[in-house]
N, C-alpha and C. Protein backbone atom coordinates (compact mmCIF):
# COMPACT_ATOMS: atom_id res chain seq x y z
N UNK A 1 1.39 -13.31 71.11
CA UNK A 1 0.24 -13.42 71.99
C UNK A 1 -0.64 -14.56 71.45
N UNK A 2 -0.80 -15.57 72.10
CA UNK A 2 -1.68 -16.72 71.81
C UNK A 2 -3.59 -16.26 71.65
N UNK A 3 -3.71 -17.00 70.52
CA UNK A 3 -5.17 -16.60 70.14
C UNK A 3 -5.45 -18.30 71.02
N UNK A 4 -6.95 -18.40 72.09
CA UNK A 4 -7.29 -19.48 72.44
C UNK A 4 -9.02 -19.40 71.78
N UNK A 5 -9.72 -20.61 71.83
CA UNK A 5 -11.08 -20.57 71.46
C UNK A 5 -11.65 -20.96 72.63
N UNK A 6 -12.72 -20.78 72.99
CA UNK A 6 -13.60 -21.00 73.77
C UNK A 6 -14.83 -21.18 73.44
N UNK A 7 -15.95 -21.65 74.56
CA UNK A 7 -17.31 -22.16 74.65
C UNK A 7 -18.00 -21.64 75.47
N UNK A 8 -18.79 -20.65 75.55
CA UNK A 8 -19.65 -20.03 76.44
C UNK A 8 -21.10 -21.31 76.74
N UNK A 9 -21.11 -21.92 77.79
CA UNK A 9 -22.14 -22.59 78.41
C UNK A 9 -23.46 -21.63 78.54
N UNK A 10 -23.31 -20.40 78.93
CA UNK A 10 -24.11 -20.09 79.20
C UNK A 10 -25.24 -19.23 77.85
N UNK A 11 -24.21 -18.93 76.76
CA UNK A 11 -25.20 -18.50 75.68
C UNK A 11 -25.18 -19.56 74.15
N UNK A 12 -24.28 -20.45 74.38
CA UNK A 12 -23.93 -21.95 73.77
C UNK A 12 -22.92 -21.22 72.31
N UNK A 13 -22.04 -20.23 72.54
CA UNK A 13 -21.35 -19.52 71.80
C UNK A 13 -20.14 -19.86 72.17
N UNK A 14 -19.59 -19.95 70.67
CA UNK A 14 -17.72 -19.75 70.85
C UNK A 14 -17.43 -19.12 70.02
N UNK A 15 -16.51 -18.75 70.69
CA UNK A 15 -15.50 -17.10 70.53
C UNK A 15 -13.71 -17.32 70.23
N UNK A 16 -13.35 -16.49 69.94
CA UNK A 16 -11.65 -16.63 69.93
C UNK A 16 -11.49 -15.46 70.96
N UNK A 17 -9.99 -15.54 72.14
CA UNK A 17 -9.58 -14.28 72.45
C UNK A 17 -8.59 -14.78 72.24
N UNK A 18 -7.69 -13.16 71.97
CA UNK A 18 -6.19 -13.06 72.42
C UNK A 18 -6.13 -13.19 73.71
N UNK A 19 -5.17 -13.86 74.36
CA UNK A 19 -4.46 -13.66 76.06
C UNK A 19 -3.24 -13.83 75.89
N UNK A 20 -2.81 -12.61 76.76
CA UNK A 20 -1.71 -11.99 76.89
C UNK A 20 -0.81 -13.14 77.96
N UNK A 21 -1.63 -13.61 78.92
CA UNK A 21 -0.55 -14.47 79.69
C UNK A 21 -1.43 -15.63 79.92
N UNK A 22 -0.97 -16.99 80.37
CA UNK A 22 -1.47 -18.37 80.05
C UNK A 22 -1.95 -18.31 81.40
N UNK A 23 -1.29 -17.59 82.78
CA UNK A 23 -2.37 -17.30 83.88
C UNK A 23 -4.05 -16.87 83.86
N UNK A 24 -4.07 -16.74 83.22
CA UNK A 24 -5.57 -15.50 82.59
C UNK A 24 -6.36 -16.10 81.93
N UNK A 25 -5.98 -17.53 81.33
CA UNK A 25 -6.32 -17.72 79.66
C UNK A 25 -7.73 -18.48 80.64
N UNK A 26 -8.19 -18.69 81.43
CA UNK A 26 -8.95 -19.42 82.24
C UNK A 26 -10.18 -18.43 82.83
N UNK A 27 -8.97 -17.24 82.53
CA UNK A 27 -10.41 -16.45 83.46
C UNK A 27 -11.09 -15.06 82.84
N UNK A 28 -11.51 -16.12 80.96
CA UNK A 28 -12.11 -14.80 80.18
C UNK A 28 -13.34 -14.94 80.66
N UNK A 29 -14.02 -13.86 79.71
CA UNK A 29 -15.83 -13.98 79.98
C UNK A 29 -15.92 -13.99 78.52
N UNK A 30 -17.43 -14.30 78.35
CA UNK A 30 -17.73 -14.26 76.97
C UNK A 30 -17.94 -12.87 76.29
N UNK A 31 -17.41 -12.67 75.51
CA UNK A 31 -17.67 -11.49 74.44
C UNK A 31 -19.22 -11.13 74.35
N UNK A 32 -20.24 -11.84 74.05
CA UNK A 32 -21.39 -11.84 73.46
C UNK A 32 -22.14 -11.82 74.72
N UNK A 33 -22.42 -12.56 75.86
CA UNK A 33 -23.37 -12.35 76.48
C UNK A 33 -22.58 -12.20 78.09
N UNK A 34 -20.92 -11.45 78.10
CA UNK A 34 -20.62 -11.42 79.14
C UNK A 34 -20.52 -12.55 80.31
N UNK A 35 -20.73 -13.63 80.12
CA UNK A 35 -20.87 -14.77 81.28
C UNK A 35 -19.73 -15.02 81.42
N UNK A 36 -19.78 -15.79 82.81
CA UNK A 36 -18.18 -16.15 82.76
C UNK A 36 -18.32 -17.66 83.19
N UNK A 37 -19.50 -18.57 82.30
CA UNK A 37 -19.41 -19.87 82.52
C UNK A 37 -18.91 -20.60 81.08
N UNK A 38 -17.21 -19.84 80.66
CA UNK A 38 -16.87 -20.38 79.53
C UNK A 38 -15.34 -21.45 79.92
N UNK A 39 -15.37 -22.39 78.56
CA UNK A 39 -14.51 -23.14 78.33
C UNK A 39 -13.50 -23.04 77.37
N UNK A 40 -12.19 -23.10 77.96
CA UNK A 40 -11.01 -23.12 76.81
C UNK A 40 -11.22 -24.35 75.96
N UNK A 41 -11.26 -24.62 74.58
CA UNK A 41 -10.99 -25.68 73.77
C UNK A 41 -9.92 -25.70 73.49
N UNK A 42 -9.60 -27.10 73.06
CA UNK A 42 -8.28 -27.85 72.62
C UNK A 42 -8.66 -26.77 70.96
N UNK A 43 -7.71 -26.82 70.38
CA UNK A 43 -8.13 -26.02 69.46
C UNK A 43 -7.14 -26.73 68.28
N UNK A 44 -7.40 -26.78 67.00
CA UNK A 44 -6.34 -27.76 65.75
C UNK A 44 -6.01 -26.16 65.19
N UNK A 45 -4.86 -25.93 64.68
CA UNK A 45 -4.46 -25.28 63.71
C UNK A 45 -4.14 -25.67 62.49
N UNK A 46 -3.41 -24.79 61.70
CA UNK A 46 -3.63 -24.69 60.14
C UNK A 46 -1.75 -24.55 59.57
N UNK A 47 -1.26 -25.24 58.78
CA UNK A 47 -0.09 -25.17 58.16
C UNK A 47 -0.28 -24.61 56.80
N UNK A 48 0.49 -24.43 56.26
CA UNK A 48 0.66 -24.04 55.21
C UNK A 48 1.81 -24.97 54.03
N UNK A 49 1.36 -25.55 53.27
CA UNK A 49 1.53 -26.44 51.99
C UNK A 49 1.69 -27.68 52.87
N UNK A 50 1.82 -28.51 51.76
CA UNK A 50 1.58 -29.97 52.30
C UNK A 50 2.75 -30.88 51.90
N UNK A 51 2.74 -32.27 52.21
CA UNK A 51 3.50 -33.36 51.64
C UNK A 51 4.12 -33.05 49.98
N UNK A 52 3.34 -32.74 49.14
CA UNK A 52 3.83 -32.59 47.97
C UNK A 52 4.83 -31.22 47.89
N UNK A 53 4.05 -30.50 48.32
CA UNK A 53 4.46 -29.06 47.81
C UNK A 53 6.17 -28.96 49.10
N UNK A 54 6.07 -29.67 49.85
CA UNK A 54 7.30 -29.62 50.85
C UNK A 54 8.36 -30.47 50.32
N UNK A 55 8.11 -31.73 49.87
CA UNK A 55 9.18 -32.52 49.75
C UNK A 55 9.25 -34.19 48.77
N UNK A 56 9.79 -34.46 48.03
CA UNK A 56 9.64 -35.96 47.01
C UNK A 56 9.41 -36.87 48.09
N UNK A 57 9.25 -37.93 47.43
CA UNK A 57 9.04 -39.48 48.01
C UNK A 57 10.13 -39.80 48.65
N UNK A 58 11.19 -39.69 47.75
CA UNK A 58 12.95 -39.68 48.61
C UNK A 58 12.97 -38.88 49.22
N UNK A 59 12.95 -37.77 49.04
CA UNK A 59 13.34 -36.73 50.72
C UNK A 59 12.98 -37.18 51.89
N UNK A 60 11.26 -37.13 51.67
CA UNK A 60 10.40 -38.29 52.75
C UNK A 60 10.83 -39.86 53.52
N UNK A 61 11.28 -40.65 52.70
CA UNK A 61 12.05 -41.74 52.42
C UNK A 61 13.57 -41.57 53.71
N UNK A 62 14.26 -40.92 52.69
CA UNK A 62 15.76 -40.69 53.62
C UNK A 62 16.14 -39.64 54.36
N UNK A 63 14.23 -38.95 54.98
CA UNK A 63 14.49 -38.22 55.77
C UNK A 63 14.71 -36.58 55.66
N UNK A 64 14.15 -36.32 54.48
CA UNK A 64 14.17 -34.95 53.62
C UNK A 64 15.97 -34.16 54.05
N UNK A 65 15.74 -32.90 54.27
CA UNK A 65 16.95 -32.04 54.11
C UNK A 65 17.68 -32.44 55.18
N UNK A 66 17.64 -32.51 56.28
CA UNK A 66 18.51 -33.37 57.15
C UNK A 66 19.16 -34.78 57.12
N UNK A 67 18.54 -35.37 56.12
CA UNK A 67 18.80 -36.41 55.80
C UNK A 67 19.99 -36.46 54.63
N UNK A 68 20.17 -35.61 53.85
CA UNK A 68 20.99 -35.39 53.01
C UNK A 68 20.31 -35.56 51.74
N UNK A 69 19.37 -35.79 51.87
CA UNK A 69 18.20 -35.99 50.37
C UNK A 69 18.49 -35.30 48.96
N UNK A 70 18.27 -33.80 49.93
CA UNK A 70 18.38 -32.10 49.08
C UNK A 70 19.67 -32.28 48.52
N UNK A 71 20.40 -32.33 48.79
CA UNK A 71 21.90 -32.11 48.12
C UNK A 71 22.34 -30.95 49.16
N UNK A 72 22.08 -30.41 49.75
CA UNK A 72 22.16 -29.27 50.65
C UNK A 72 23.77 -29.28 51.59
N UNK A 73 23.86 -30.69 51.90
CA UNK A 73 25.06 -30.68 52.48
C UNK A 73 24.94 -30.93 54.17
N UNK A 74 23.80 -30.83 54.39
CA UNK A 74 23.43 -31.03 55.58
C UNK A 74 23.08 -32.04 56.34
């Protein structure tokens, strides 16, 4: 179930909901002051480890584990 963020215009609040279907995701109200003059945001998410902690300069380079970098065989 997709978590979306939103912008309530009318109490200048944003909120997160769950929505269950991407039909709907348009037609929440606000949590806090009930209005329904809110906006879906583009929203950035969050990964977990980075460039270092994923892969060397060569992996990166020749294309990490698909590339045959790893020794993996792949």
């Amino acid at each position: 179930m997709p978590l979306y963020e939103y912008h309530c215009s009318d109490c200048d609040t944003r909120f997160d909901a769950l929505v269950r279907n991407l039909a709907v995701a348009d037609e929440v109200s606000c949590r806090h002051c009930s209005g329904d003059n809110v906006q879906r945001l583009v929203s950035s998410f969050g990964t977990v480890g980075g460039y270092d902690d994923q892969m060397t300069a060569e992996q990166a380079r020749t294309g990490g584990c698909c590339g045959g970098a790893c020794g993996c065989g792949h």
